[in-house]
Protein backbone atom coordinates (compact mmCIF):
# COMPACT_ATOMS: atom_id res chain seq x y z
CA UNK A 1 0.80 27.60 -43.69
CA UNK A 2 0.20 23.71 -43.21
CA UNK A 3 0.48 21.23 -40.86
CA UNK A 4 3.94 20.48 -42.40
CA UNK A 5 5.40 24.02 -42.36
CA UNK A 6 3.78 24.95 -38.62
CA UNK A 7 5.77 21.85 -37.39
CA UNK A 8 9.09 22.75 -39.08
CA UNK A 9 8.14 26.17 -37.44
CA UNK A 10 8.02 25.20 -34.15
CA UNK A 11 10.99 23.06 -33.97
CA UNK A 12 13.36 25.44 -35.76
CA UNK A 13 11.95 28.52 -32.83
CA UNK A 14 14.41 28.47 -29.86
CA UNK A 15 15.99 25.64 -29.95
CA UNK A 16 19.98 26.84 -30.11
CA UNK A 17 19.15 27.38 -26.38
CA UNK A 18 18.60 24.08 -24.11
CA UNK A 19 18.95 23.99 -20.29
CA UNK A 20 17.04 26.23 -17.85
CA UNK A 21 13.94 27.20 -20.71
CA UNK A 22 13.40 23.54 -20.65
CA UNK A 23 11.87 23.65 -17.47
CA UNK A 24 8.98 26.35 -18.00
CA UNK A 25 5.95 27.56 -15.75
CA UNK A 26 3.45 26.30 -17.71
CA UNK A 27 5.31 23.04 -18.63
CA UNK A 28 5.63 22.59 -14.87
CA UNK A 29 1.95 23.14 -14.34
CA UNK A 30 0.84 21.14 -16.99
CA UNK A 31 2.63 17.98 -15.82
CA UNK A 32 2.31 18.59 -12.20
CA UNK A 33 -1.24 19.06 -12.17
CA UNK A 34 -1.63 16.23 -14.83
CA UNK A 35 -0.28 13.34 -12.24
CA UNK A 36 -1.87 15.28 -9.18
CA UNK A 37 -5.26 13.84 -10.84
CA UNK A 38 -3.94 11.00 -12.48
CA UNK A 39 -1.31 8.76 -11.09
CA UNK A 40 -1.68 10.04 -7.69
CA UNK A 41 -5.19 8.73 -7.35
CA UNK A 42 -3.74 5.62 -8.51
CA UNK A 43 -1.56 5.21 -5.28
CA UNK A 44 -3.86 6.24 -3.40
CA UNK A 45 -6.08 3.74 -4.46
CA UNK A 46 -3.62 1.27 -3.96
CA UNK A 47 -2.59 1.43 -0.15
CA UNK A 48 -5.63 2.86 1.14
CA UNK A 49 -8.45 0.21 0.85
CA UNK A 50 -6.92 -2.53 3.48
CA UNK A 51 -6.77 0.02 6.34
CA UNK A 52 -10.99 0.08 7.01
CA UNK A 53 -11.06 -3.73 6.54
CA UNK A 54 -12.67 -4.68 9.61
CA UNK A 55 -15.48 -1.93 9.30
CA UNK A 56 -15.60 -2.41 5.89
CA UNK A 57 -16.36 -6.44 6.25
CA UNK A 58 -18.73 -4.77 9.64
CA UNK A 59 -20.61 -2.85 6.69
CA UNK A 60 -20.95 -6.04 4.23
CA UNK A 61 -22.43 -8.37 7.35
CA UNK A 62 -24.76 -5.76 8.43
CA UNK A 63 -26.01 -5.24 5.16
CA UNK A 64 -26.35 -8.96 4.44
CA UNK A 65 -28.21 -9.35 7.44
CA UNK A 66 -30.87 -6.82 6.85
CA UNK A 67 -31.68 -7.84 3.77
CA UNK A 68 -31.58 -11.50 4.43
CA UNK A 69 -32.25 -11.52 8.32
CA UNK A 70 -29.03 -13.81 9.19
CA UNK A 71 -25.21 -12.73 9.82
CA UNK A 72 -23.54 -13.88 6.30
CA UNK A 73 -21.34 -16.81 5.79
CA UNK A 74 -17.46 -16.10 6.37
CA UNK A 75 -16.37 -17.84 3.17
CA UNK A 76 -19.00 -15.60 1.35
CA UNK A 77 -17.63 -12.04 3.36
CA UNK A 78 -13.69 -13.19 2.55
CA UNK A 79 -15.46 -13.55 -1.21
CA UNK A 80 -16.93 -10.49 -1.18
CA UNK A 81 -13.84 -9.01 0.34
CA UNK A 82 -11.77 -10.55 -2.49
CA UNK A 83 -13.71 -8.92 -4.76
CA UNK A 84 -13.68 -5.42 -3.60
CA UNK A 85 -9.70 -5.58 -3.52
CA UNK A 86 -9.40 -7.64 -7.00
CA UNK A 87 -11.73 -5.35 -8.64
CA UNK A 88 -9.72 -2.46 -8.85
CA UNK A 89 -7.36 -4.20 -11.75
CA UNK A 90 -10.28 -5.44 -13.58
CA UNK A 91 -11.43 -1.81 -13.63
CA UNK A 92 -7.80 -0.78 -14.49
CA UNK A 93 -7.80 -3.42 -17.76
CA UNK A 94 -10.83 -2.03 -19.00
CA UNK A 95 -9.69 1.33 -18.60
CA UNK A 96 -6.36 0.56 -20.34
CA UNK A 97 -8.15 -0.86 -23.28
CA UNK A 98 -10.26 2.31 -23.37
CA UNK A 99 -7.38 4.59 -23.77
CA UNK A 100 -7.20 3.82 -27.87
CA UNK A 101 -10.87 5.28 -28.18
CA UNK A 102 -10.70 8.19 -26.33
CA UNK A 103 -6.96 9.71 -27.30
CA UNK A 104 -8.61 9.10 -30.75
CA UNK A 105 -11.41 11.41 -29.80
CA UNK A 106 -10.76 13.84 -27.58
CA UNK A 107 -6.59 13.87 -27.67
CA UNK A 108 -4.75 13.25 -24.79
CA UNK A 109 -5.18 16.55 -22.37
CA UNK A 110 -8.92 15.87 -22.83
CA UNK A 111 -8.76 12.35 -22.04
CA UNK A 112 -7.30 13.48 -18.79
CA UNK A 113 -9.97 15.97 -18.17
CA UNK A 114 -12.77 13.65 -18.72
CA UNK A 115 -11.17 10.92 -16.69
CA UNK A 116 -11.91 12.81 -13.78
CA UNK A 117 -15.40 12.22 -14.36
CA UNK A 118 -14.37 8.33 -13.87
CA UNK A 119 -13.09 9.33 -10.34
CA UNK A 120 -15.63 11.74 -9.29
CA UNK A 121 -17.78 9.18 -9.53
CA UNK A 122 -16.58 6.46 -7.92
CA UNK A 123 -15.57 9.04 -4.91
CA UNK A 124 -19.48 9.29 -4.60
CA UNK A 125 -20.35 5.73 -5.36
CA UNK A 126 -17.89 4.67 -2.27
CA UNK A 127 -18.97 7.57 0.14
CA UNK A 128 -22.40 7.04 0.01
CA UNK A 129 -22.79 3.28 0.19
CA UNK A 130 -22.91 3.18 3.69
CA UNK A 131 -25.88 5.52 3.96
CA UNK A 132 -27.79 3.95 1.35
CA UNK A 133 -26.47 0.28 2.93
CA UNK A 134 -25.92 -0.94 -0.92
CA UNK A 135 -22.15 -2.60 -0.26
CA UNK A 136 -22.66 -3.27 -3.79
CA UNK A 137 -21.90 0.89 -4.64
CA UNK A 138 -18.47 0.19 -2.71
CA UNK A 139 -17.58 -2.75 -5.24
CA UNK A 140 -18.85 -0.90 -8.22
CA UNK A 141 -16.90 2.22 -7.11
CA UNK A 142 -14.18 0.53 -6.93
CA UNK A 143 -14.36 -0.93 -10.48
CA UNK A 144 -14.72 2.47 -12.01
CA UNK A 145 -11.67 3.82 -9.91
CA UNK A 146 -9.82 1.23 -11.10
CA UNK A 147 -10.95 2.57 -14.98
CA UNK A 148 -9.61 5.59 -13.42
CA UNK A 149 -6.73 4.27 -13.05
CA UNK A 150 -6.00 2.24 -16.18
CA UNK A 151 -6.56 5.47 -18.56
CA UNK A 152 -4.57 7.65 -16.26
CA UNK A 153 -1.34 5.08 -16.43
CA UNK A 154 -1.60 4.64 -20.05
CA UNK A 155 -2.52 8.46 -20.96
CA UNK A 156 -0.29 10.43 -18.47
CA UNK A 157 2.51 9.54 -19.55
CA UNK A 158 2.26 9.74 -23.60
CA UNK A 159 0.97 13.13 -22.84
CA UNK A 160 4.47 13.73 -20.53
CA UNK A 161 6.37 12.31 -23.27
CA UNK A 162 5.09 14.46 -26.02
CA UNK A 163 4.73 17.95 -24.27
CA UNK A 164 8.83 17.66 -22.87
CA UNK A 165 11.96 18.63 -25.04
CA UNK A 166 13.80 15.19 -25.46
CA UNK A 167 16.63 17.15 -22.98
CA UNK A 168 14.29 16.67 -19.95
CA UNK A 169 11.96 13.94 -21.27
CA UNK A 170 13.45 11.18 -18.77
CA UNK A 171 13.02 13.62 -15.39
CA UNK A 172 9.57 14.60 -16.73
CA UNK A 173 8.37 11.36 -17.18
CA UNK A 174 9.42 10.33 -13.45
CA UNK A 175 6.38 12.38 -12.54
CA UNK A 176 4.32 9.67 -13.24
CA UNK A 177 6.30 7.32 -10.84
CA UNK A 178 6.67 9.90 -8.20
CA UNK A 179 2.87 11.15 -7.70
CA UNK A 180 2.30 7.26 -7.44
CA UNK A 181 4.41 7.02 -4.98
CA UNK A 182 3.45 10.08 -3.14
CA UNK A 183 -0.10 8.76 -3.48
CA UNK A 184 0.67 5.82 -1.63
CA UNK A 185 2.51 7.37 0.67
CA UNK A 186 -0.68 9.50 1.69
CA UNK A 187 -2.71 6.44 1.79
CA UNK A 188 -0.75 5.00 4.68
CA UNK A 189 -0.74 8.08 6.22
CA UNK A 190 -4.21 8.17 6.20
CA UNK A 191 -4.77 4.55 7.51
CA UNK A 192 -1.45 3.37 8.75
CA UNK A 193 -2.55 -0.51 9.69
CA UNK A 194 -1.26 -2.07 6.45
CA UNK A 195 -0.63 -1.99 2.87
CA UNK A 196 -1.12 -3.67 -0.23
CA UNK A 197 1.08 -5.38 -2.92
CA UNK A 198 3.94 -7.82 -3.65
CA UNK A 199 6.71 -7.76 -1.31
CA UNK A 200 4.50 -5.02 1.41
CA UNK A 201 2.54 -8.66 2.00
CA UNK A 202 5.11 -9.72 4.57
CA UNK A 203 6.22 -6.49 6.41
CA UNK A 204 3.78 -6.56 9.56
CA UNK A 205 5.55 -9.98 10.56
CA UNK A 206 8.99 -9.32 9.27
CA UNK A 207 8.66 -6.23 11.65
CA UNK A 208 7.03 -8.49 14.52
CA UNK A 209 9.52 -10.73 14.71
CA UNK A 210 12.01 -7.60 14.93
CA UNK A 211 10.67 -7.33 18.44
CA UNK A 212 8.56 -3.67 17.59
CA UNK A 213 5.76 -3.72 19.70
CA UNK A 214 2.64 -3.89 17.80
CA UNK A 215 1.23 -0.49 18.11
CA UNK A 216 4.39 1.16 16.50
CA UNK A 217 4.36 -1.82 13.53
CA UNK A 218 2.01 0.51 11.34
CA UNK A 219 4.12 3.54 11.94
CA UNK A 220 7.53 1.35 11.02
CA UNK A 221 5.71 -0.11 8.05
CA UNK A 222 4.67 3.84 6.90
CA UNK A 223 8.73 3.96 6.45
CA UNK A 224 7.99 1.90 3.54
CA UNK A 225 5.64 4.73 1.73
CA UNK A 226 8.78 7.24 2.28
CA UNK A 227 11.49 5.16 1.03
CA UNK A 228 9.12 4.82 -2.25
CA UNK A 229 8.61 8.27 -2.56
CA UNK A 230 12.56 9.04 -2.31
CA UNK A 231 13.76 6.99 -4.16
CA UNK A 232 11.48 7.95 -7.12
CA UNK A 233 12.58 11.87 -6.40
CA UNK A 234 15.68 10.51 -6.73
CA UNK A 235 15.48 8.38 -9.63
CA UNK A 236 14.17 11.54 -11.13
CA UNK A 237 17.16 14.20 -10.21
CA UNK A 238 19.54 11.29 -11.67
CA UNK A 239 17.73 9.98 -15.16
CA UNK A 240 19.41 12.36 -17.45
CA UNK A 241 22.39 12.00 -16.14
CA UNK A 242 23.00 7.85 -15.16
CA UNK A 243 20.42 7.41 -18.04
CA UNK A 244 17.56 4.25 -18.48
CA UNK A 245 19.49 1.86 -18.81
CA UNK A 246 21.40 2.07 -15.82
CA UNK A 247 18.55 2.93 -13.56
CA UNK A 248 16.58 0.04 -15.10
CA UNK A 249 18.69 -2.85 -15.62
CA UNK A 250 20.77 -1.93 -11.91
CA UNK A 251 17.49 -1.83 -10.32
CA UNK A 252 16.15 -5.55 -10.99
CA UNK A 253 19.66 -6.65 -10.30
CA UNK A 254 19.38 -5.09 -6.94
CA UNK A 255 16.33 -6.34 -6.36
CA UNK A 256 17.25 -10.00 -7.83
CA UNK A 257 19.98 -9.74 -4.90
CA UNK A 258 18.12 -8.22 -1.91
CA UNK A 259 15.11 -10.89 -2.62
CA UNK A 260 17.98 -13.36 -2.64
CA UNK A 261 19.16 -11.97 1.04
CA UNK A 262 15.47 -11.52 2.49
CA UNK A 263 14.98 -14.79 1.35
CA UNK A 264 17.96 -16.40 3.66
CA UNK A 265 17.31 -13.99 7.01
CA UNK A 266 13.74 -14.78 6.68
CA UNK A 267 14.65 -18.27 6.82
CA UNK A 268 17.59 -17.66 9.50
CA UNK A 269 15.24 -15.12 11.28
CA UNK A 270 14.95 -16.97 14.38
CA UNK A 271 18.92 -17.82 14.77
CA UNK A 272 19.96 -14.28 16.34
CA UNK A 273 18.30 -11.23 17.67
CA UNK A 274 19.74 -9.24 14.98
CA UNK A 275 19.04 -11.50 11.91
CA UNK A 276 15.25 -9.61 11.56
CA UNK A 277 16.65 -5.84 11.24
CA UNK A 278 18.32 -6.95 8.29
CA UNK A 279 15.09 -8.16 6.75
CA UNK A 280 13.86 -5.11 7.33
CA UNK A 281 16.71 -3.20 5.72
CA UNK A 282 16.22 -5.84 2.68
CA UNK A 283 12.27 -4.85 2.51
CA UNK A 284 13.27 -1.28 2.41
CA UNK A 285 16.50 -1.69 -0.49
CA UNK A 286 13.74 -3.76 -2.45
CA UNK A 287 11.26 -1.00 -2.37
CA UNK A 288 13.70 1.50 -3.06
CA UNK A 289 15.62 -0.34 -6.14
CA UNK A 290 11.90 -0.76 -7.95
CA UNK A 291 11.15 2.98 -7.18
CA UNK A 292 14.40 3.65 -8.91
CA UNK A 293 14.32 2.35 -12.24
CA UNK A 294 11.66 -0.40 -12.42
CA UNK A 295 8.67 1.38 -11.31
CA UNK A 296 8.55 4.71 -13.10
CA UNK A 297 11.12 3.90 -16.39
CA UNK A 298 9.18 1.12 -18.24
CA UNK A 299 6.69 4.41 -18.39
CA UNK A 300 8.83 6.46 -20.40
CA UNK A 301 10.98 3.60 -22.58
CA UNK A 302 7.01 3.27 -24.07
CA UNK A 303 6.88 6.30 -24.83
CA UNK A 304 10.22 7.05 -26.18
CA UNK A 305 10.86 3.52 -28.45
CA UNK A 306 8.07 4.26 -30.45
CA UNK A 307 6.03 6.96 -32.56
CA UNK A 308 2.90 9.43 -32.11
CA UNK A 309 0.27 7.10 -33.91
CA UNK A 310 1.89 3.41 -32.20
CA UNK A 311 2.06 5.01 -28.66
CA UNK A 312 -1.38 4.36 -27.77
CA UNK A 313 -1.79 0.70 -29.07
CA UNK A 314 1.49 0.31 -27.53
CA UNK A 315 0.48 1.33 -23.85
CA UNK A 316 -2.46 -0.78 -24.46
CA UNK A 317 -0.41 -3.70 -24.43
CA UNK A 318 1.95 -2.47 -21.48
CA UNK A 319 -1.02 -1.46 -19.29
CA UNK A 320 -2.81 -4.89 -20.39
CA UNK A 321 0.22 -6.54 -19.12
CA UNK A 322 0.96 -4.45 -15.83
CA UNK A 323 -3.08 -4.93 -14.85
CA UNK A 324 -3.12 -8.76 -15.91
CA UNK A 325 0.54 -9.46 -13.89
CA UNK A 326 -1.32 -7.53 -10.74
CA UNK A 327 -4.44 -9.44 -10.19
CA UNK A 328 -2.39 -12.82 -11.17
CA UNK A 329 0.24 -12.20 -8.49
CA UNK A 330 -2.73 -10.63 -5.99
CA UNK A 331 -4.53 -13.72 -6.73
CA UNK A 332 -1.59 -16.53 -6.46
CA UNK A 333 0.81 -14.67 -4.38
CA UNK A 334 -0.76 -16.05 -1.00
CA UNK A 335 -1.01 -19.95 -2.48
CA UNK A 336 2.64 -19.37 -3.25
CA UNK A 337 3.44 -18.35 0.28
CA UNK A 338 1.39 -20.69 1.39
CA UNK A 339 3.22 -23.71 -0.65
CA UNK A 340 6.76 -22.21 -0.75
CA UNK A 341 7.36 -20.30 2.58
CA UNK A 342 10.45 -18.39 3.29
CA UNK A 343 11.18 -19.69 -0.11
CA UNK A 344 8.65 -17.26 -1.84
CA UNK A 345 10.49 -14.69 -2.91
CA UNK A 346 12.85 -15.99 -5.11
CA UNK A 347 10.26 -16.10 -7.85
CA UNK A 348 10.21 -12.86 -7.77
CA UNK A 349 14.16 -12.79 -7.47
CA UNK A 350 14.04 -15.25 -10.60
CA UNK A 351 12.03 -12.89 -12.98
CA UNK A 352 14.30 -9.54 -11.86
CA UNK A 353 17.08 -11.44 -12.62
CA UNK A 354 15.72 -12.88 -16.75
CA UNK A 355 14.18 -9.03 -16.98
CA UNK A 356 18.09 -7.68 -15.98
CA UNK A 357 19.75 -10.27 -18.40
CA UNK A 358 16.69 -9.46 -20.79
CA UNK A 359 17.21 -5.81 -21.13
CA UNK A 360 20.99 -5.49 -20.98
CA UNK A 361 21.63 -7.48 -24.34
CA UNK A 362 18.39 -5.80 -25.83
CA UNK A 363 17.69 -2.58 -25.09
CA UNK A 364 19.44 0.17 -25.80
CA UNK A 365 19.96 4.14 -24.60
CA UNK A 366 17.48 6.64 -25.35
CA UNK A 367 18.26 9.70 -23.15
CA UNK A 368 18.78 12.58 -24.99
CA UNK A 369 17.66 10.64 -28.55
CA UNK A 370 15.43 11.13 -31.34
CA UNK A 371 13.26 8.65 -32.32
CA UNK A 372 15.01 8.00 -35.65
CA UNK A 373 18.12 7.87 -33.23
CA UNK A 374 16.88 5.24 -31.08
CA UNK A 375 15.52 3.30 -34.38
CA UNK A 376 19.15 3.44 -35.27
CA UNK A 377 20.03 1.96 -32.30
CA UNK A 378 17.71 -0.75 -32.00
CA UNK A 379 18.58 -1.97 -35.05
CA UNK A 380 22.37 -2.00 -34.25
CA UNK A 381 21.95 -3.58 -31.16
CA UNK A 382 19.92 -6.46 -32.70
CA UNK A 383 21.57 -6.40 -36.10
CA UNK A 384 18.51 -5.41 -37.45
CA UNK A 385 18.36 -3.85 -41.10
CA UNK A 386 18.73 -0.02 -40.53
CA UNK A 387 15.76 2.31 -40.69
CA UNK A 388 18.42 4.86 -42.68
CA UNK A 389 19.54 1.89 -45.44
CA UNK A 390 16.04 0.78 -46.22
CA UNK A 391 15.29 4.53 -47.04
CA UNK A 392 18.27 4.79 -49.25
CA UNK A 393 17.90 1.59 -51.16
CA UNK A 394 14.10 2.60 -51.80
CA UNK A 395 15.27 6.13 -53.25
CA UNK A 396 18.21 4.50 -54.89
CA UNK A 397 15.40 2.58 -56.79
CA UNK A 398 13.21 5.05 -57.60
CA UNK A 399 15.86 7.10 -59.17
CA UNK A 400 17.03 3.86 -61.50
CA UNK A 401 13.28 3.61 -62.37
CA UNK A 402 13.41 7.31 -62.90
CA UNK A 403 10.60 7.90 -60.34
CA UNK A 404 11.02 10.82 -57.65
CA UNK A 405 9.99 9.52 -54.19
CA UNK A 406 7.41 11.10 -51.82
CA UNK A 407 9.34 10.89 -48.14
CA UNK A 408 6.97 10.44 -45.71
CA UNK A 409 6.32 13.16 -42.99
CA UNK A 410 7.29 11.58 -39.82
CA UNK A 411 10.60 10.46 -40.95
CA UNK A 412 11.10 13.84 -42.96
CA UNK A 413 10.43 15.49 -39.24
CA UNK A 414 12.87 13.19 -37.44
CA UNK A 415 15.79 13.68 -40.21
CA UNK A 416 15.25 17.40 -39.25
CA UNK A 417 15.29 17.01 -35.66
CA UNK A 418 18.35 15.14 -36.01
CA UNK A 419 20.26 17.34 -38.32
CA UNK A 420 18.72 20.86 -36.74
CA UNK A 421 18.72 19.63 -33.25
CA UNK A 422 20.83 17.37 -32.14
């Protein structure tokens, strides 16, 4: 039997009944344990690092002064600081652009068995540092976490995309979104002071100037961590039901408002006692309308819009993007404060809003569709030559030049999903 036959095989076995086998044991496992060492690293890279700052800056001076036998320069310890935060989307780029080489090599399951290696690693780069008093193993541990990261983003969910029947794809896929979000979550737990990222930058004083006492401030701003995790649970539960584009294009419209309201009670904030809950409550709706549909969707739509062989260039570019877009806004984000104020946030109000108007005349539905399906609809949507007519005209040629055409194997598979399937 070949390649061509075991796949008609395995699509035609079982598949007249959908629902509850969807969701087997070893699917479960497979996916579960899959983000466990993938994407949940990833958030927990991402909140934990600011909570040791002050012993972590303690290590870097005591270092620099043993070696060099004076207390180093503050503009050189924020530098070095910078660094060890920045870093960790460097790492992340280069791991992104490694992801075409090794699901070449070693597939995709492999790829995230071997990327464990990447964390293991960096775990003992960053716990033995201060023993050895080399702050430049903390730095480079970061780095390769950060690698970690950018093949575990890029890798995780292809491999989700490919091992679920279409009928689940969208919940599976969430995975990735929700074990990021549980990651973080754990990382506040685990050092509550603060967190890092876009809109988390102003929580501490939005919750300040709410009148919490400062002790309780990091407990408040862990609220944050289980609002993200919810809402992704939640986005998941819902997905093949509402569908993408719903949860996608209604999330940066909520968040395009809610910046749009933090932006005018953080300017009012000091007009009535009650003027900085609300920030607060817009903090939290922001957090929770990304977790939704922004965060954890763009995942699967990369998966789903095109095929097997395109899916890892095309993650390559996403994850390119999504690591580039972090360290810019890490890096400018503060000058933009800085400059703007209050003010800041409706740049990020103005790009929700072009990505909403962006994807509603663009993008189609592709819950519960074939590839060929979603081809279809692309090209309806954009008025686009069909996929279906190009194939006809081509065979309606071959037969006037009395030539019988050779259909190619990944659109003869998809015509037989459709017509067996769907």
């Amino acid at each position: 039997m070949d390649s061509k036959d075991q796949s008609f095989a395995l699509l035609t076995s079982d598949t007249s009944c959908p629902g509850s086998r969807d969701w087997s044991c070893s699917l479960l496992a497979a996916s579960l344990a899959g983000a466990f060492g993938s994407s949940f690293l990833y958030g927990y890279n991402l909140s934990v690092v600011n909570a040791p700052t002050p012993y972590i800056k303690a290590f870097y001076n005591e270092s620099w002064e043993r070696r060099h036998g004076h207390p180093i320069d503050p503009d050189t310890l924020t530098l070095l600081w910078s660094v060890t935060v920045s870093i960790f989307a460097i790492g992340g780029l280069v791991g992104t652009l490694m992801v075409k080489m090794f699901g070449r090599i070693l597939g995709r399951k492999n790829t995230l068995l071997v990327n464990n290696g990447f964390a293991i690693s960096a775990a003992l780069l960053m716990a033995c540092s201060l023993r050895a008093g080399i702050f430049e193993m903390l730095i480079v541990g970061r780095f390769i976490m950060g690698v970690d990261g950018g093949i575990a983003l890029s890798v995780l969910p292809m491999y989700l995309n490919e091992i679920s029947p279409k009928e689940i794809r969208g919940s599976l896929g969430q995975v990735t979104a929700i074990f990021i979000c549980v990651g973080v979550f754990m990382g506040q737990v685990l050092g509550l002071p603060e967190l890092l990222g876009k809109i988390w930058f102003y929580t501490n004083s939005i919750f300040g100037e709410a009148g919490i006492p400062p002790g309780n401030i990091p407990y408040i701003t862990l609220s944050t961590g289980g609002v993200e995790t919810l809402a992704a649970v939640f986005s998941g539960l819902v997905i093949e039901r509402l569908g993408r584009r719903p949860l996608l294009i209604g999330g940066f419209g909520l968040m395009t408002l809610f910046f749009g309201i933090l932006t005018i009670t953080l300017t009012l904030q000091d007009h009535a006692p009650w003027v900085p809950y609300l920030s607060i409550v817009c903090v939290l709706a922001i957090i929770a309308s990304f977790c939704s549909g922004p965060g954890g969707i763009p995942f699967i739509l990369t998966g789903e819009l095109l095929q097997q062989s395109q899916r890892p260039a095309a993650f390559i570019i996403a994850g390119t993007i999504n690591w580039l877009s972090n360290f810019v806004v890490g890096l400018l984000f503060p000058f933009i404060q800085k400059s703007l104020d209050t003010y800041c946030f409706l740049v990020f109000a103005a790009v929700c809003f072009a990505g909403a108007v962006y994807l509603y005349f663009v993008l189609p539905e592709t819950k519960n569709r074939t590839h060929a399906e979603i081809s279809q609809a692309f090209a309806k949507r954009n008025k686009a030559y069909p996929p279906e007519e190009k194939a006809d005209s081509a065979v309606a040629d071959d037969e006037t030049g009395n030539r019988k055409p050779k259909p190619d194997s990944s659109s003869t598979l998809d015509n037989y999903v459709k017509n067996r399937v769907v």
